[in-house]
C-alpha atoms as a PDB file:
ATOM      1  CA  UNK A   1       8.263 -70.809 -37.310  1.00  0.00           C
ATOM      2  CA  UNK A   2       7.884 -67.725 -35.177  1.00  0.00           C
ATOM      3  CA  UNK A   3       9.605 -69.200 -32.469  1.00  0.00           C
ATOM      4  CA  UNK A   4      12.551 -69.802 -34.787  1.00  0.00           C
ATOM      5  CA  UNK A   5      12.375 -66.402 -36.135  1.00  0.00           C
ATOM      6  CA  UNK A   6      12.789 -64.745 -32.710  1.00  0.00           C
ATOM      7  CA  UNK A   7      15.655 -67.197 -31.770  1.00  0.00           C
ATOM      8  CA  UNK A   8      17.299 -65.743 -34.889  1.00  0.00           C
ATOM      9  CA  UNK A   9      16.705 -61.651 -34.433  1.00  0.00           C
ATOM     10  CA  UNK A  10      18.372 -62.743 -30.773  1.00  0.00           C
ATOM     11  CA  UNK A  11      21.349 -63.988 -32.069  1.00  0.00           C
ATOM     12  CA  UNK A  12      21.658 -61.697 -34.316  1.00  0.00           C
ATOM     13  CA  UNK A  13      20.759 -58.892 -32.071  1.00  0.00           C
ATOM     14  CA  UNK A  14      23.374 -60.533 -29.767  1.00  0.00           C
ATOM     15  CA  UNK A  15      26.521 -60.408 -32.239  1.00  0.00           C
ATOM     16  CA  UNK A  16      25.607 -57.033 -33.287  1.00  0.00           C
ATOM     17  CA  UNK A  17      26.448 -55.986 -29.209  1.00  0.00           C
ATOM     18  CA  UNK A  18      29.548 -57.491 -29.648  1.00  0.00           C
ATOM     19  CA  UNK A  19      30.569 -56.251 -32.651  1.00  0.00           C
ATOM     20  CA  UNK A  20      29.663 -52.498 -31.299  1.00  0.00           C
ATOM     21  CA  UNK A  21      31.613 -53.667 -28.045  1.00  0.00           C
ATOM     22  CA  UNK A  22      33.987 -54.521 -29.969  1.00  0.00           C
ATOM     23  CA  UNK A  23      34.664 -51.859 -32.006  1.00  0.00           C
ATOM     24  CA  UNK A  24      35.335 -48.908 -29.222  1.00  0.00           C
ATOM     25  CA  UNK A  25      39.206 -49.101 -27.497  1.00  0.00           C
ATOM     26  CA  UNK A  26      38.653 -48.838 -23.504  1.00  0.00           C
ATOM     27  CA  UNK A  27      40.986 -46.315 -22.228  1.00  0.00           C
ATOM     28  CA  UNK A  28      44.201 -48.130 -20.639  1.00  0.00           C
ATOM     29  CA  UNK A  29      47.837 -47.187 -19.577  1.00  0.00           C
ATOM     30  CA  UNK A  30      50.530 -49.063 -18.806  1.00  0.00           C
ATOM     31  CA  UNK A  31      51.346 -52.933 -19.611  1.00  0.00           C
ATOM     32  CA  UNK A  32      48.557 -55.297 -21.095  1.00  0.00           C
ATOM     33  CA  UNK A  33      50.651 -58.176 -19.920  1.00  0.00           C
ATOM     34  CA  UNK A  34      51.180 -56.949 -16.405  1.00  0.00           C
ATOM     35  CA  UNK A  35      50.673 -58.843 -13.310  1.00  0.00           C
ATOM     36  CA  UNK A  36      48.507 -56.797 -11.830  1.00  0.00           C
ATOM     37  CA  UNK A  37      45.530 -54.891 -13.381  1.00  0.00           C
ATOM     38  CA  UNK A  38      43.436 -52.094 -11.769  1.00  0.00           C
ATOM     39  CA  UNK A  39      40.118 -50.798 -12.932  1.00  0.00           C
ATOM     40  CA  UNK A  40      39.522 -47.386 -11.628  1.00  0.00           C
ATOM     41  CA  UNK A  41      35.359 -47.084 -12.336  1.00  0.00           C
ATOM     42  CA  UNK A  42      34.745 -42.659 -11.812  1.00  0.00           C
ATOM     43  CA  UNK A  43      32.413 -40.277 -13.413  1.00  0.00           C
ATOM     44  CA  UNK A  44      33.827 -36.912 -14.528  1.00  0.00           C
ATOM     45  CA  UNK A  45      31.641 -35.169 -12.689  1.00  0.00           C
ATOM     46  CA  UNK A  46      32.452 -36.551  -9.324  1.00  0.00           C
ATOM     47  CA  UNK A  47      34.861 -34.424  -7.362  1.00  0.00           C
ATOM     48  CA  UNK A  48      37.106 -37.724  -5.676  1.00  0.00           C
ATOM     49  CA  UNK A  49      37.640 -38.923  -9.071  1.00  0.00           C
ATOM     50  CA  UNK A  50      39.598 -35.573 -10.217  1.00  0.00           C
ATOM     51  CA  UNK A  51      40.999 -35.505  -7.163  1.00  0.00           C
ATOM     52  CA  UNK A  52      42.071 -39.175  -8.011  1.00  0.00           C
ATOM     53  CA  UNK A  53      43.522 -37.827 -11.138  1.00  0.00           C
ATOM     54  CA  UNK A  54      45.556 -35.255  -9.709  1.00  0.00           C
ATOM     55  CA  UNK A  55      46.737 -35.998  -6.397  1.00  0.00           C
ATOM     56  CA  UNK A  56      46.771 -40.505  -6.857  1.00  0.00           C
ATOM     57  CA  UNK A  57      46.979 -41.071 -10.676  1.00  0.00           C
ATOM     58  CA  UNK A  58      50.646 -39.084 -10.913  1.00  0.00           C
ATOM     59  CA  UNK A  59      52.325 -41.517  -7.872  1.00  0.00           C
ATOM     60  CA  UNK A  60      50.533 -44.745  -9.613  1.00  0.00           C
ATOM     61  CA  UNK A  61      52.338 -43.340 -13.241  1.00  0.00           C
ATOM     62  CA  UNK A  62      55.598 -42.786 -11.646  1.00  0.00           C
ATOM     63  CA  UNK A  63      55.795 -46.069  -9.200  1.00  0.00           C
ATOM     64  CA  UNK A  64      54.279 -48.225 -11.254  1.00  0.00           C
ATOM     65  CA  UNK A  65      52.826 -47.362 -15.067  1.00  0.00           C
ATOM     66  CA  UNK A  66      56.176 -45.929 -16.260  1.00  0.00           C
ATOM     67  CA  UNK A  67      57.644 -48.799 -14.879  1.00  0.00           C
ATOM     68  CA  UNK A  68      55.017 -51.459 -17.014  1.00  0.00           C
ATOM     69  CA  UNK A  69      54.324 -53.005 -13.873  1.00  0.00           C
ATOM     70  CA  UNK A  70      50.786 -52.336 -13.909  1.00  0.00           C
ATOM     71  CA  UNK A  71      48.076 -51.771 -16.366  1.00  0.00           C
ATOM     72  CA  UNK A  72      45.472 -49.353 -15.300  1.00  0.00           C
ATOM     73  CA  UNK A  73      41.691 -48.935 -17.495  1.00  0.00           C
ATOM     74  CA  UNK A  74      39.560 -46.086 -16.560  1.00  0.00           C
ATOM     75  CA  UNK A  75      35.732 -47.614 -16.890  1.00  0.00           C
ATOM     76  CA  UNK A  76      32.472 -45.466 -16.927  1.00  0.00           C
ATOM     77  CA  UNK A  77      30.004 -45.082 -14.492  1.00  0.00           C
ATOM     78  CA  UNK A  78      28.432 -41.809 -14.892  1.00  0.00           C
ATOM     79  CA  UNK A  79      26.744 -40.269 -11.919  1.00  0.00           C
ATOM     80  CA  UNK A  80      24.382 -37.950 -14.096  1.00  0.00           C
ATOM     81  CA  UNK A  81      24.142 -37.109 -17.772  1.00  0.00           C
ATOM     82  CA  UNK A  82      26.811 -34.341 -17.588  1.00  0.00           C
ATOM     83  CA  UNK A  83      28.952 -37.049 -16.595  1.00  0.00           C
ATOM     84  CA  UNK A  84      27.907 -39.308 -19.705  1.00  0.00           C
ATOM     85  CA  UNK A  85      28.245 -36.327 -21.662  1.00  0.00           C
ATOM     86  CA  UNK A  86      32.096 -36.167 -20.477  1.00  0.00           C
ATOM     87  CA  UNK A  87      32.924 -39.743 -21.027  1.00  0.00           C
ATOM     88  CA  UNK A  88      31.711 -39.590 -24.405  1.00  0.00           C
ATOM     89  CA  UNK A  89      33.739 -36.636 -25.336  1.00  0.00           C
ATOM     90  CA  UNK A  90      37.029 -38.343 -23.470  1.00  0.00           C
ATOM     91  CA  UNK A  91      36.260 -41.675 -25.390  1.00  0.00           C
ATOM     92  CA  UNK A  92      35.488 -39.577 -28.813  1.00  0.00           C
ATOM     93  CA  UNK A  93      38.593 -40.301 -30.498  1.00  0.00           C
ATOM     94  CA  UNK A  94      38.418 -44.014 -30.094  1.00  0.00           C
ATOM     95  CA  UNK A  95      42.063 -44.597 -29.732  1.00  0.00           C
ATOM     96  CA  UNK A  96      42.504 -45.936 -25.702  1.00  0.00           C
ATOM     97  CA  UNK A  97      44.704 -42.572 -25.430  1.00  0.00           C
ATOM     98  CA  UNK A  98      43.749 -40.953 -21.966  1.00  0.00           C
ATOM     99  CA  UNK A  99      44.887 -37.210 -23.034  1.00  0.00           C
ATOM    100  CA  UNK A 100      41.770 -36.086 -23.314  1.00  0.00           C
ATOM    101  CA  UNK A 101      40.197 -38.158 -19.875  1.00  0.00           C
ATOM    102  CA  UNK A 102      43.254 -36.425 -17.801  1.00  0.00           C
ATOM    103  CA  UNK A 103      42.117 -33.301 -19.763  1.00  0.00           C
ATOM    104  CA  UNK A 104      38.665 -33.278 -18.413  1.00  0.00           C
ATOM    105  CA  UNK A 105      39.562 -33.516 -14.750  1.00  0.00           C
ATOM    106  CA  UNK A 106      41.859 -30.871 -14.943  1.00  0.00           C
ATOM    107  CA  UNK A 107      39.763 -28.823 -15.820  1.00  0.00           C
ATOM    108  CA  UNK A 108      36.384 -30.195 -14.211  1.00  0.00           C
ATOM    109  CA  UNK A 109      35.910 -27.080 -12.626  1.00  0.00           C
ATOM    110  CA  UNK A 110      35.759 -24.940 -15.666  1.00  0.00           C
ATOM    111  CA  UNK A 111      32.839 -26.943 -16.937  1.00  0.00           C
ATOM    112  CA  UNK A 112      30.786 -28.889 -14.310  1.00  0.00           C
ATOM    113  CA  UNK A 113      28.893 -25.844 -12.915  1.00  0.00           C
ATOM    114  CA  UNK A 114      25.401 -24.491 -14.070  1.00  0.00           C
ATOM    115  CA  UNK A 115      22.159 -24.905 -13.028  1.00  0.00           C
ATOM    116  CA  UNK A 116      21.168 -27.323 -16.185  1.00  0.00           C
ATOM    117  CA  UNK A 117      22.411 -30.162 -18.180  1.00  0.00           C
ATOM    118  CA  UNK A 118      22.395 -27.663 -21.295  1.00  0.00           C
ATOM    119  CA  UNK A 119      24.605 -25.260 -19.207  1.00  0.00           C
ATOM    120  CA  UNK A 120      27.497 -27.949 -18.298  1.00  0.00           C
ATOM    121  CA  UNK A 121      27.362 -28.845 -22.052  1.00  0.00           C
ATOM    122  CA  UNK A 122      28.207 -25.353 -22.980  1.00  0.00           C
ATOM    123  CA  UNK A 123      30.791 -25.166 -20.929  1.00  0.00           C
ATOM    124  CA  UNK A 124      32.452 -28.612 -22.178  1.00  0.00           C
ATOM    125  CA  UNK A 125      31.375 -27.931 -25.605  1.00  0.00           C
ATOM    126  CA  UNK A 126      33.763 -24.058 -24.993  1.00  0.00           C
ATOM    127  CA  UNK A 127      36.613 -26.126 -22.882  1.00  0.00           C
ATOM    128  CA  UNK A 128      36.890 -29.227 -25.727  1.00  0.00           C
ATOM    129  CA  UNK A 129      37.317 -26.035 -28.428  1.00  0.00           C
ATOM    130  CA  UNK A 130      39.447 -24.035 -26.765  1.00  0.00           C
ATOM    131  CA  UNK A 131      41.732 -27.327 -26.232  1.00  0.00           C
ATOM    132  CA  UNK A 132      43.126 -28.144 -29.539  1.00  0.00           C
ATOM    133  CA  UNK A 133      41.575 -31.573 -29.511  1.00  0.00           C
ATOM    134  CA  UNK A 134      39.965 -30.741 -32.535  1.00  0.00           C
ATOM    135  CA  UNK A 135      36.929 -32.906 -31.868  1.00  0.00           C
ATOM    136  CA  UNK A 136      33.083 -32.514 -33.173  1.00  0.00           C
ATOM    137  CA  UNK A 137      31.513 -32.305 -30.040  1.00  0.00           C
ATOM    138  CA  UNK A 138      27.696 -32.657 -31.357  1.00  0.00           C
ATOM    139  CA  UNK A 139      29.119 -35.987 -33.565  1.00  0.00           C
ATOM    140  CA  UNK A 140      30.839 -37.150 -30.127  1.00  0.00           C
ATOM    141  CA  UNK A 141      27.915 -36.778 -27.656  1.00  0.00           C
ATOM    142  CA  UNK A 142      25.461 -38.417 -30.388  1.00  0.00           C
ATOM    143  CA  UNK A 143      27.221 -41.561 -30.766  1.00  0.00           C
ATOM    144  CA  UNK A 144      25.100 -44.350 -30.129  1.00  0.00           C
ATOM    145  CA  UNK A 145      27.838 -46.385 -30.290  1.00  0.00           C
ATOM    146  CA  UNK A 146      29.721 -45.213 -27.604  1.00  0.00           C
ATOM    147  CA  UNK A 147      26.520 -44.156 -25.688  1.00  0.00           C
ATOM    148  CA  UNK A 148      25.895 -48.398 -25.634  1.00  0.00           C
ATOM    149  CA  UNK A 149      29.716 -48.863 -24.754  1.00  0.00           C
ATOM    150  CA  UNK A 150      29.558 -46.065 -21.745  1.00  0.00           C
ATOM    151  CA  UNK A 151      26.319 -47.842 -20.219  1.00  0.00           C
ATOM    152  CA  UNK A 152      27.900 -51.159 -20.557  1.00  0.00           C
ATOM    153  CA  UNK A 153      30.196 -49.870 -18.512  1.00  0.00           C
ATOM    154  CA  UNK A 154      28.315 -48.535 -15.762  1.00  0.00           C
ATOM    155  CA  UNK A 155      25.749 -51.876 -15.934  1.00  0.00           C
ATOM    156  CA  UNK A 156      28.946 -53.947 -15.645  1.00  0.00           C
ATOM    157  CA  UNK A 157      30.599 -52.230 -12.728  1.00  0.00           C
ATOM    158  CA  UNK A 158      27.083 -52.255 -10.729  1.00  0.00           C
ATOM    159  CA  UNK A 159      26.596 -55.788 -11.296  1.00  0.00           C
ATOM    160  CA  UNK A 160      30.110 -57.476 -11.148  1.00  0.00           C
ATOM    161  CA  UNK A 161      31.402 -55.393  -8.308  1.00  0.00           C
ATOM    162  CA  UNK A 162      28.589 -53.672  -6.787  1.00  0.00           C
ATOM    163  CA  UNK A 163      29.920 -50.432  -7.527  1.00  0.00           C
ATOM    164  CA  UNK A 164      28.097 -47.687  -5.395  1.00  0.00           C
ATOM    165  CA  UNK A 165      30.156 -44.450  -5.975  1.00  0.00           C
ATOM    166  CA  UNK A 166      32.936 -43.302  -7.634  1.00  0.00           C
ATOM    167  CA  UNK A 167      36.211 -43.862  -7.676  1.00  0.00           C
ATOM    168  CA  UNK A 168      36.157 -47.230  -6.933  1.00  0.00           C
ATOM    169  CA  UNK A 169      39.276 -48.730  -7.695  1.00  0.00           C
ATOM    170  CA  UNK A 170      39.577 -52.783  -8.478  1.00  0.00           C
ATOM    171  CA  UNK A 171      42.769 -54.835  -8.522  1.00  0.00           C
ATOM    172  CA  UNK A 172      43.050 -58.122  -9.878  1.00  0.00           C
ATOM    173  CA  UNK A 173      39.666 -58.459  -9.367  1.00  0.00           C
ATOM    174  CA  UNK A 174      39.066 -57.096  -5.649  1.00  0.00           C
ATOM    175  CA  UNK A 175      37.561 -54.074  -4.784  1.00  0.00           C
ATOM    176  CA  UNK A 176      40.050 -51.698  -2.923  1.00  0.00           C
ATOM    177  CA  UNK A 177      38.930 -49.384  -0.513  1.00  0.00           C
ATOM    178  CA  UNK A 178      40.537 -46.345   0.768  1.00  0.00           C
ATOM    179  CA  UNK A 179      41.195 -45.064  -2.906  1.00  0.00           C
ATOM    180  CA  UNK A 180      42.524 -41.506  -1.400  1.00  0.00           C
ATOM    181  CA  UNK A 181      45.271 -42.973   0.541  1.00  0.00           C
ATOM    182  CA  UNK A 182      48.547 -43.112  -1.947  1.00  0.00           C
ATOM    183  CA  UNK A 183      50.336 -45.111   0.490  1.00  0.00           C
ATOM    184  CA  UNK A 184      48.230 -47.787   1.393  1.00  0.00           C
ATOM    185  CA  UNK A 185      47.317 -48.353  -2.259  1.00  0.00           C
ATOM    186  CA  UNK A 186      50.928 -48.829  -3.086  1.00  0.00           C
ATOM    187  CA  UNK A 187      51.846 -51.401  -0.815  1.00  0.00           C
ATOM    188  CA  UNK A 188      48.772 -53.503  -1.822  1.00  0.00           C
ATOM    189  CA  UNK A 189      50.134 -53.347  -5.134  1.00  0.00           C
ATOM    190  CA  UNK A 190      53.734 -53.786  -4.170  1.00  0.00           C
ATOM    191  CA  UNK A 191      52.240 -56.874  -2.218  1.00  0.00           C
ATOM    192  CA  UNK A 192      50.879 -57.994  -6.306  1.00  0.00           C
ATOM    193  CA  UNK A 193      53.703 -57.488  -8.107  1.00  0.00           C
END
């Protein structure tokens, strides 16, 4: 009897995840039927990744995103818990829309500095408020929801594609290296299409 009851609480335990999973949009751009997908995995507090945002993501829109050649998702895999903190705030509206990711990058330097995790949370907290998003930043970084979804992420990317450090870029299912050189990356996607 016990054994059966524990077999149950698993399963339903189990559809519960997905349901959760479920629920929360993953933030894409570009052509869910495309032929070639890329997963960019980045924390918002890592430097390369908004540097990936501003000097690589614009090229990638133009050549290729505009152009529904590509789909692109932008996965979690926070570095540190100001990081976390970020991706839950960019994820907050739960509507796959990257406005508010792109956002964050931008302006990564106006609110990853301090000396403590409640410092860079001020400073997103002020940045998310003076941005029009009109969020609830306490509701956003409380969601347990999304706080499961984020770590999913991060779990996932470690264990499917040994991700190490951020950006790490993955296309059609390979890891790509080199993720600061524009020109390379495009002709290994021209190569896919």
């Amino acid at each position: 009897m016990k054994k059966i009851l524990i077999q149950t609480i698993i399963i339903f335990l189990f559809f519960i995840n997905l349901n959760v999973r479920s629920e929360i949009k993953p933030i894409t751009e570009g052509n869910m039927n495309a032929k070639v997908k890329l997963i960019v995995f980045e924390s918002l507090t890592c430097s390369h990744c908004a540097d990936f945002h501003k000097k690589i993501y614009p090229s990638l829109k133009t050549d290729f995103i505009d152009k529904d050649l590509i789909l692109i998702e932008f996965r979690n895999f926070p570095l540190d818990m100001a990081a976390f903190n970020g991706s839950k705030i960019a994820h907050c509206r739960n509507d796959g829309n990257s406005e508010i990711l792109h956002y964050l990058y931008k302006n990564q330097s106006s609110w990853v500095r301090g000396s403590t995790i409640e410092d860079l949370n001020k400073n997103l907290k002020n940045l998310i408020q003076e941005s029009g998003f009109n969020l609830d930043f306490e509701k956003c970084i409380t969601d347990s929801k999304m706080e499961d979804f984020i770590l999913e992420d991060r779990i996932n990317g470690a264990k499917n594609f040994k991700i190490e450090a951020t950006p790490t870029l993955i296309i059609n299912g390979e890891k790509f290296e080199n993720t600061s050189n524009y020109k390379k990356l495009k002709k290994y996607i021209e190569k896919l299409i």
